[in-house]
N, C-alpha and C. Protein backbone atom coordinates (compact mmCIF):
# COMPACT_ATOMS: atom_id res chain seq x y z
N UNK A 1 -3.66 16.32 15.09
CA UNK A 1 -4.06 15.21 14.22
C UNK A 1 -2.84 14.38 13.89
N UNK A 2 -3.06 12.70 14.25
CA UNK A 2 -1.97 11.98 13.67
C UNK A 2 -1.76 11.74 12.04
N UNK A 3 -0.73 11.98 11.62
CA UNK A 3 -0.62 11.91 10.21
C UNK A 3 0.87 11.05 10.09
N UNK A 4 0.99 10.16 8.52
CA UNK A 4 2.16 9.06 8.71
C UNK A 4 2.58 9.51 7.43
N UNK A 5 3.98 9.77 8.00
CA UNK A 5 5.15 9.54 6.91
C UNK A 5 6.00 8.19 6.37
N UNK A 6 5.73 8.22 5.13
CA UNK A 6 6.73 6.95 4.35
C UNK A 6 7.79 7.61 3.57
N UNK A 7 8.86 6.78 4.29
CA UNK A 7 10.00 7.64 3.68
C UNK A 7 10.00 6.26 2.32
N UNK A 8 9.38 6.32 1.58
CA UNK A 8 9.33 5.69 0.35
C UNK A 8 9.99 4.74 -0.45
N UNK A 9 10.61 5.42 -0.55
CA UNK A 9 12.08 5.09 -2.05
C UNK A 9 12.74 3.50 -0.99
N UNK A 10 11.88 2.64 -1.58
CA UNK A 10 12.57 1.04 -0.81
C UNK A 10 11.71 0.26 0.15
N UNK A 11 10.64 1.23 0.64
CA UNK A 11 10.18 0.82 1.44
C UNK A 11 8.96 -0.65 1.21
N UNK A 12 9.44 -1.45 1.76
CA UNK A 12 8.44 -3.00 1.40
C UNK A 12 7.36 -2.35 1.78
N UNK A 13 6.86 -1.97 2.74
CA UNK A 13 5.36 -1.97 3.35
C UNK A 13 4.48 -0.63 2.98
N UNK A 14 4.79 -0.40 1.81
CA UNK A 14 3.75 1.01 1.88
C UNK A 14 2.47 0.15 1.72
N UNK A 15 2.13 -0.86 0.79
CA UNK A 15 0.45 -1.68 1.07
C UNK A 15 -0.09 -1.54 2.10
N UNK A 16 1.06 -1.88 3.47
CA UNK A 16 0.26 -2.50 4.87
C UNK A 16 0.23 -1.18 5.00
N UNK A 17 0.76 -0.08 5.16
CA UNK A 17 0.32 1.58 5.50
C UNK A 17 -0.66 1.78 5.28
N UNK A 18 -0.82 2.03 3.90
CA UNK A 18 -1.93 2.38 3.14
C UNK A 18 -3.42 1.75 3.91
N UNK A 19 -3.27 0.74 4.08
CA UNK A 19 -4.85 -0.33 4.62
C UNK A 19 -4.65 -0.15 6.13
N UNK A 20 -3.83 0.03 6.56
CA UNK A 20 -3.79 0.59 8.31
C UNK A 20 -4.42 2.03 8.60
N UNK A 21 -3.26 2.74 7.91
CA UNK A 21 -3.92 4.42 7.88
C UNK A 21 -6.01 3.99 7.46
N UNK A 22 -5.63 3.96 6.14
CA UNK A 22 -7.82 3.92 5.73
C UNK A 22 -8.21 3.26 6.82
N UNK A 23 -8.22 2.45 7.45
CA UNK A 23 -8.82 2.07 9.12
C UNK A 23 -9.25 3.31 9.74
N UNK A 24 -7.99 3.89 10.00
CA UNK A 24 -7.73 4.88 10.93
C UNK A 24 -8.30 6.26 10.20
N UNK A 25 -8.43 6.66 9.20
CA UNK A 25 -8.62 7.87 8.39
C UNK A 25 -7.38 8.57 8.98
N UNK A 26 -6.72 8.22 8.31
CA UNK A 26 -5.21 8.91 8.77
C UNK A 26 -5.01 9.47 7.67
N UNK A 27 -4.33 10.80 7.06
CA UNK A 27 -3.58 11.30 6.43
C UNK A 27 -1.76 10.69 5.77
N UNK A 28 -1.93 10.11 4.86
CA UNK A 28 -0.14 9.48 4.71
C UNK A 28 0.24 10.60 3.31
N UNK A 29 1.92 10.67 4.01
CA UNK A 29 2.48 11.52 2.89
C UNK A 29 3.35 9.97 2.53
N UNK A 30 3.51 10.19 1.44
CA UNK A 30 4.57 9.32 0.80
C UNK A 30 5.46 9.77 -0.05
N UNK A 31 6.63 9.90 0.75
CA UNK A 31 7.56 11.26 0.47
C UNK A 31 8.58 10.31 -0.72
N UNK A 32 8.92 10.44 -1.88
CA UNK A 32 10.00 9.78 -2.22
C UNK A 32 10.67 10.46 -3.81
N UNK A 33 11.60 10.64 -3.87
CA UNK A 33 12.34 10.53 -5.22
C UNK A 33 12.16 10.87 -6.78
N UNK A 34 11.44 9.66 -7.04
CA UNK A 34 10.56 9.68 -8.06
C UNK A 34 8.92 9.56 -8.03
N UNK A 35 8.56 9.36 -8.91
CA UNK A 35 6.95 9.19 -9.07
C UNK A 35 6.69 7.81 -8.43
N UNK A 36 5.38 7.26 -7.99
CA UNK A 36 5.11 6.51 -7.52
C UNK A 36 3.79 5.81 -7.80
N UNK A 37 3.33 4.97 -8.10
CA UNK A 37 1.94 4.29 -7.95
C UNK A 37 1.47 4.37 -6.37
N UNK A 38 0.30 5.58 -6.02
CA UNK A 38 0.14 4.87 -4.77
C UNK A 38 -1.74 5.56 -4.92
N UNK A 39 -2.32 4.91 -3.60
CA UNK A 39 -4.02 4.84 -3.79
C UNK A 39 -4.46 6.00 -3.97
N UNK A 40 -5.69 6.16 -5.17
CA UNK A 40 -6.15 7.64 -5.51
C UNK A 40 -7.11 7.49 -4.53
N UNK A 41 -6.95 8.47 -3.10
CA UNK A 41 -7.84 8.53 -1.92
C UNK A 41 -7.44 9.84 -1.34
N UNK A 42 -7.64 10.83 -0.84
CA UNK A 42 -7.54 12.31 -0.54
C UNK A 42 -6.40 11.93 0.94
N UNK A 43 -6.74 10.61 1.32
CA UNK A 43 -5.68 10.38 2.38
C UNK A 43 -4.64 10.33 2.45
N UNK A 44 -4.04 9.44 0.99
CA UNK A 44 -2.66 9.72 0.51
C UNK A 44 -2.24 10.32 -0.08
N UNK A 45 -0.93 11.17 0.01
CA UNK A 45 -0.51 12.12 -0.89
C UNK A 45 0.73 12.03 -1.37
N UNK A 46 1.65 11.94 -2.39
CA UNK A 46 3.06 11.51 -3.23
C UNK A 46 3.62 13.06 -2.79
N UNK A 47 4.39 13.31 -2.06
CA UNK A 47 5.33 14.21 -2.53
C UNK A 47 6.72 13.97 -3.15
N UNK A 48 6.87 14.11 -4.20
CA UNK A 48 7.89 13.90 -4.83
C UNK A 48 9.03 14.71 -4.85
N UNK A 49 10.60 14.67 -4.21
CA UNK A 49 10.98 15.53 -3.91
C UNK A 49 12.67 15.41 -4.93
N UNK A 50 13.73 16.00 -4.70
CA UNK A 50 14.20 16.39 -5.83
C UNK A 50 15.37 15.15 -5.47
N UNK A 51 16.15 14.56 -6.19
CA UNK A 51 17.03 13.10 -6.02
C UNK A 51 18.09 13.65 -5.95
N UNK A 52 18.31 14.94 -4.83
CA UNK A 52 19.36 15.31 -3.68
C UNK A 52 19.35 14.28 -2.95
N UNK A 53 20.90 14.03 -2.64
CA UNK A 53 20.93 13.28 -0.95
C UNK A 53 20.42 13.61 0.39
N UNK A 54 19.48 12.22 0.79
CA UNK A 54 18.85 13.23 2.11
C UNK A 54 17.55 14.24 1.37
N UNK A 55 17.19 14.51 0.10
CA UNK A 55 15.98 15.28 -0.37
C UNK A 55 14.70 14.71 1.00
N UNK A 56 14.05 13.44 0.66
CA UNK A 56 13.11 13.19 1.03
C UNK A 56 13.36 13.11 2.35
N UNK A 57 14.51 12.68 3.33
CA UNK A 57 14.49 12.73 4.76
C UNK A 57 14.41 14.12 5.37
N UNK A 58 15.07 15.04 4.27
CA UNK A 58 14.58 16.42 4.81
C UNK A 58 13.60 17.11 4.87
N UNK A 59 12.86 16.78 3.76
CA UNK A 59 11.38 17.31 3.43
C UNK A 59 10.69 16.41 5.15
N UNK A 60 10.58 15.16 5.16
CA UNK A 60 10.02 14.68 6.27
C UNK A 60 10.15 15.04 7.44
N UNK A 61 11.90 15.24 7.69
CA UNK A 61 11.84 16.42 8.77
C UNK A 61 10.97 17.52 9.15
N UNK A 62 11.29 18.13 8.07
CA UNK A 62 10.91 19.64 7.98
C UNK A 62 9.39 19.52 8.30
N UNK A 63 8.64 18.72 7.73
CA UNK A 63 6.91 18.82 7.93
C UNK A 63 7.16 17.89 9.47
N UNK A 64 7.21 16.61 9.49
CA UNK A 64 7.09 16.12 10.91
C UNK A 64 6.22 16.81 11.98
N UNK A 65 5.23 16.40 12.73
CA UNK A 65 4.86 17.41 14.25
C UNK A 65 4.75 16.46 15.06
N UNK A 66 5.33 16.87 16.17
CA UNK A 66 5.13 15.67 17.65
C UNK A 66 3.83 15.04 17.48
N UNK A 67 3.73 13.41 17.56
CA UNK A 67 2.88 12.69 17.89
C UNK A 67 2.82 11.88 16.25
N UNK A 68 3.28 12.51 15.14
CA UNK A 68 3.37 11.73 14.01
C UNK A 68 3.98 10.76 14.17
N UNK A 69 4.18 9.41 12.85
CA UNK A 69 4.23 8.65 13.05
C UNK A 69 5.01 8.27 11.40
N UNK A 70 6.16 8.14 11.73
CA UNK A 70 7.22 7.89 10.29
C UNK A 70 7.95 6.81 10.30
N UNK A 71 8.08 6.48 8.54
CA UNK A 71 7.71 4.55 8.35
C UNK A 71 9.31 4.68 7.40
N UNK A 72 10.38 4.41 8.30
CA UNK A 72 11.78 4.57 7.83
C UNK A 72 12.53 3.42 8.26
N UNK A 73 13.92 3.20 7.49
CA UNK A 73 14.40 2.11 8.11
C UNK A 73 15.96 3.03 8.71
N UNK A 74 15.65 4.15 8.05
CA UNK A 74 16.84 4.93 7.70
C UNK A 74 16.96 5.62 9.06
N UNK A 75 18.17 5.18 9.78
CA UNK A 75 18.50 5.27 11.10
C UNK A 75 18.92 7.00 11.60
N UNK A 76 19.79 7.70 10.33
CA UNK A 76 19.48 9.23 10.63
C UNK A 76 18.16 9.92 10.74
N UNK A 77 17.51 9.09 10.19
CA UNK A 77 16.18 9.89 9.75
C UNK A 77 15.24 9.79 11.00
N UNK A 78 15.84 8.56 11.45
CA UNK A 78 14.73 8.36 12.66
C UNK A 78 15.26 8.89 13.99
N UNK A 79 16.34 9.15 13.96
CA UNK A 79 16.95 10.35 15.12
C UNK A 79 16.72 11.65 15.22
N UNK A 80 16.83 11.89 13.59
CA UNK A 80 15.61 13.09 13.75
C UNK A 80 14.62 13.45 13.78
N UNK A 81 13.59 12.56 13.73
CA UNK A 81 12.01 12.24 13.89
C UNK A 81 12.06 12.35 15.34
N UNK A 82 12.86 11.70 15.66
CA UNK A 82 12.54 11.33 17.27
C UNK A 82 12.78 12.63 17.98
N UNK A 83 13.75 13.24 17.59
CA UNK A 83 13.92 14.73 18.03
C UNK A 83 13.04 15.63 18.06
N UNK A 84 12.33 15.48 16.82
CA UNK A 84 11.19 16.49 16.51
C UNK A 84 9.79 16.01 17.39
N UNK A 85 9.61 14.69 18.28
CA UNK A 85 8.53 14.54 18.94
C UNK A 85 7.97 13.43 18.09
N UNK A 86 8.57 12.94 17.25
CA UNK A 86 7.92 11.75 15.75
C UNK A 86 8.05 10.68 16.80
N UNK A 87 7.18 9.67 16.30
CA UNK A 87 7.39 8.11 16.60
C UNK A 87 7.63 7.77 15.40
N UNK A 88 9.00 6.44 15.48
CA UNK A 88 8.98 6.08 14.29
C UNK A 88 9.08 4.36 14.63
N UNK A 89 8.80 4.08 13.12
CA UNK A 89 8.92 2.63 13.01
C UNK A 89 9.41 1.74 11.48
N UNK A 90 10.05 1.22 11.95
CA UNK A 90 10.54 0.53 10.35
C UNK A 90 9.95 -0.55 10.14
N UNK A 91 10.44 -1.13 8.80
CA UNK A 91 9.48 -1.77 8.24
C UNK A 91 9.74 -3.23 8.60
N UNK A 92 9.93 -4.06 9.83
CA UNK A 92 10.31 -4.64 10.53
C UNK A 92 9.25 -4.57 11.62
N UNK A 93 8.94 -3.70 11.64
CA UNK A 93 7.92 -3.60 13.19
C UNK A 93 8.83 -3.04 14.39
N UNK A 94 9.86 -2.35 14.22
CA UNK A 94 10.81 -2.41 15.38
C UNK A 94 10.39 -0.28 15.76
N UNK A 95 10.21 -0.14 16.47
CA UNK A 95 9.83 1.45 16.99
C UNK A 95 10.86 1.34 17.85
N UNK A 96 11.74 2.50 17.34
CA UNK A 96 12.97 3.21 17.99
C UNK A 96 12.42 4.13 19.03
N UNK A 97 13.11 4.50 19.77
CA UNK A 97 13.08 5.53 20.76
C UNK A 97 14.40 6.24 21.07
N UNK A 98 14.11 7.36 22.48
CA UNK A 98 14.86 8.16 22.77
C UNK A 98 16.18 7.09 23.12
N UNK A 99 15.56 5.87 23.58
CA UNK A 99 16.08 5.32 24.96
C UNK A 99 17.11 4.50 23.81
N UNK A 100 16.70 3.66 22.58
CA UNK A 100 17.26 3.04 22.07
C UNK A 100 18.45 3.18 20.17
N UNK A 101 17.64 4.68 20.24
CA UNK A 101 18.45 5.03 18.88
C UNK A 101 19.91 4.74 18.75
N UNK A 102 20.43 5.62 19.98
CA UNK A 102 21.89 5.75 20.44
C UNK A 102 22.47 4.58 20.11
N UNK A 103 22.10 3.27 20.46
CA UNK A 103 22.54 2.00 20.58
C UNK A 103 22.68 1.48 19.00
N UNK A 104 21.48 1.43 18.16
CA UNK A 104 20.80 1.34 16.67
C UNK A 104 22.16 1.98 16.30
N UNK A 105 22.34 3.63 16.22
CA UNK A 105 23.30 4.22 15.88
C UNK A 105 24.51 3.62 15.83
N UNK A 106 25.09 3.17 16.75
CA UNK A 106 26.24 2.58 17.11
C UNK A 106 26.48 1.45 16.46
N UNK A 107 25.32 0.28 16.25
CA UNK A 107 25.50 -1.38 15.45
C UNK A 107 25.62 -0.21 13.93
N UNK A 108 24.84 0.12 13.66
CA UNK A 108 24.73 0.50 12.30
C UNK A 108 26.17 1.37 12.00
N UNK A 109 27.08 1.37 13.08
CA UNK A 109 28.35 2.61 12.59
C UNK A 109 29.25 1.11 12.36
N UNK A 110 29.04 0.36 13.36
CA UNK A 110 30.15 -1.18 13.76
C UNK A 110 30.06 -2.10 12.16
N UNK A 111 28.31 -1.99 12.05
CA UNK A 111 28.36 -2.75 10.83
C UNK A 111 28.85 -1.85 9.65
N UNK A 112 28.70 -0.96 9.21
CA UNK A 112 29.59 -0.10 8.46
C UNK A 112 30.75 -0.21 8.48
N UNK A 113 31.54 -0.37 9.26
CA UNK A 113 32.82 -0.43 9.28
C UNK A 113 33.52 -2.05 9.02
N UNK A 114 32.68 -2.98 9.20
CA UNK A 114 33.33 -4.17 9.32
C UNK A 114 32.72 -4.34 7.81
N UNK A 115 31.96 -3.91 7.13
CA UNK A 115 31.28 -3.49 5.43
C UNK A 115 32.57 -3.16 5.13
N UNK A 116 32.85 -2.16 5.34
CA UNK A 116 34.07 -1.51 4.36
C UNK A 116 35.54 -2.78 4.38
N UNK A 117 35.70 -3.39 5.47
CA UNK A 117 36.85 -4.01 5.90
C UNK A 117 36.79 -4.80 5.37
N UNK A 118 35.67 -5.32 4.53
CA UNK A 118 35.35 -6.89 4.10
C UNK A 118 35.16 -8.20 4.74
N UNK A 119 34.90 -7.54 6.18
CA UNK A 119 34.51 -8.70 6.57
C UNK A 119 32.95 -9.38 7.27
N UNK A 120 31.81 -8.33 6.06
CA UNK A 120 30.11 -8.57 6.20
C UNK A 120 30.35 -7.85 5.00
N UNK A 121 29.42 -9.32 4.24
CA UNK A 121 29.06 -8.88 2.66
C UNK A 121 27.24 -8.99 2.36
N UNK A 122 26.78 -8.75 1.54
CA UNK A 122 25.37 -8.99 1.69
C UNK A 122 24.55 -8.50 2.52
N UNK A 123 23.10 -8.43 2.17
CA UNK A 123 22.33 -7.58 2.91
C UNK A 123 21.53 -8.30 3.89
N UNK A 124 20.19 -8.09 4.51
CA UNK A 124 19.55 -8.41 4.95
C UNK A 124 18.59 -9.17 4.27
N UNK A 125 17.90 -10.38 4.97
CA UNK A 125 17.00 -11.05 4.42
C UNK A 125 15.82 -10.35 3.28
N UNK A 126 15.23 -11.07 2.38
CA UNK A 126 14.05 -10.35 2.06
C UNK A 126 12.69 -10.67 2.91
N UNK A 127 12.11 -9.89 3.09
CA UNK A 127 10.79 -9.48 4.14
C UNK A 127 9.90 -10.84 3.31
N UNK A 128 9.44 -11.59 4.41
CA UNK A 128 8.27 -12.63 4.11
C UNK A 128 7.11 -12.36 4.59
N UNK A 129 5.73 -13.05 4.60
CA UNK A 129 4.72 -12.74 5.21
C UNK A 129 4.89 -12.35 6.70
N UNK A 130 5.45 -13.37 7.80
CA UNK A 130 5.72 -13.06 8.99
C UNK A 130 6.29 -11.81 9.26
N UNK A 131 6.99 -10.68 8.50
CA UNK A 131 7.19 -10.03 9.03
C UNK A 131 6.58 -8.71 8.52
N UNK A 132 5.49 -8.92 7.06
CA UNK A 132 4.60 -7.86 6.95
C UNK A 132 3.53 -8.11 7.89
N UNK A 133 3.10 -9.27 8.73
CA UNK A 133 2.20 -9.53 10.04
C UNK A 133 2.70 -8.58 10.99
N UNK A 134 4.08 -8.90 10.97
CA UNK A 134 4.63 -8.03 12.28
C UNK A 134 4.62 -6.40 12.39
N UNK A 135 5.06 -5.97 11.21
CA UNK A 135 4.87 -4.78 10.70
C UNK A 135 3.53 -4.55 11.30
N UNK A 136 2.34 -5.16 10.41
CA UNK A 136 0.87 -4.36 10.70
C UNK A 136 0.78 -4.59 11.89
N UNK A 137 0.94 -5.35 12.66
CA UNK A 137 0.60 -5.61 14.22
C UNK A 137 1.38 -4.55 14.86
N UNK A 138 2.84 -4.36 14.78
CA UNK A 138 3.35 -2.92 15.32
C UNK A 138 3.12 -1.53 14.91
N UNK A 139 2.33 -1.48 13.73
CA UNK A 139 1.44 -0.20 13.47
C UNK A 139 0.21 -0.07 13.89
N UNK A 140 -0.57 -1.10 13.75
CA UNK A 140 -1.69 -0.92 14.11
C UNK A 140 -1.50 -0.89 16.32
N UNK A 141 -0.92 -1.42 16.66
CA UNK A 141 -0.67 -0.77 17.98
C UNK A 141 -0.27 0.65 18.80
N UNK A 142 1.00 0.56 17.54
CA UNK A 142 1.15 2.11 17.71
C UNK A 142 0.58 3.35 17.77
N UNK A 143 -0.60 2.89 16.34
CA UNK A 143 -1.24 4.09 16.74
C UNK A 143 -2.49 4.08 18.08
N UNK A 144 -2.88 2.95 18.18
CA UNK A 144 -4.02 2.70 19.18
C UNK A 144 -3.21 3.39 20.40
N UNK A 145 -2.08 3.37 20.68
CA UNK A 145 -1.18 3.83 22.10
C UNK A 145 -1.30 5.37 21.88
N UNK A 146 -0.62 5.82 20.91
CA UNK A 146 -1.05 6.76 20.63
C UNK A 146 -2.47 8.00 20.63
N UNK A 147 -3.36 7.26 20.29
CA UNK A 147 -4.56 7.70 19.96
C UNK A 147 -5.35 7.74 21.46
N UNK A 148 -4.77 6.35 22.47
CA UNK A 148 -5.09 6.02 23.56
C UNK A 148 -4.37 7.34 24.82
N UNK A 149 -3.42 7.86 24.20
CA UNK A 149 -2.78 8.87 25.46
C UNK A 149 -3.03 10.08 25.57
């Protein structure tokens, strides 16, 4: 059975999850930190885990089973999803793979470092409609590929 992890704590798109999964009668954990507002439906479930570093990416690990489907932006987390047989996807619409983490890994070490040096300040845009479209359009595919193999 496909079931979706939200690694929570930041995440823009738990809405579009939430109304993708109920389509699908999917099971979502929504793993995060603290307490959370999320839909009283037997489909979703809050696990709230302890505000250790890495708490909630480990808990997600740890449950994960090949063919799941985890909603992270968090680039360790999705190397180890991917390890464990997870598909993942951030909240961007962008689904990492075997083929492309390595690479992800690498901008995300370059931009870290040129962060610390001072020479990239500021974050990334804030998420507009176009790219919660994009989001649901790369979930709602995903799982159809999925569900389809």
């Amino acid at each position: 059975m496909l079931d979706i992890y939200i690694d929570a704590d930041g995440c823009p798109v738990k809405d579009e999850v939430y109304r993708v999964a109920e389509r699908y009668g999917l099971k979502t954990y929504v793993v995060a930190n603290k307490r959370m507002r999320v839909p009283f439906t037997e489909l979703v479930e809050l696990k709230v885990v302890s505000d250790r570093f890495d708490a909630a990416d480990d808990w997600i690990y740890e449950n994960v089973k090949p063919g799941d489907i985890v909603i992270t932006a968090d680039l360790p987390l999705t190397d180890r999803c991917l390890n464990a047989g997870a598909f993942t996807l951030n909240h961007k619409g962008v689904e990492h793979t075997a083929e492309t983490i390595g690479s992800a890994l690498a901008t995300r070490e370059l931009l870290d470092q040129l962060r610390q040096m001072g020479e990239m300040t500021g974050g990334p845009p804030p998420m507009n409609k176009r790219d919660k479209s994009t989001f649901l359009s790369a979930l709602d595919q995903l799982i159809q590929d999925i569900k389809n193999a």
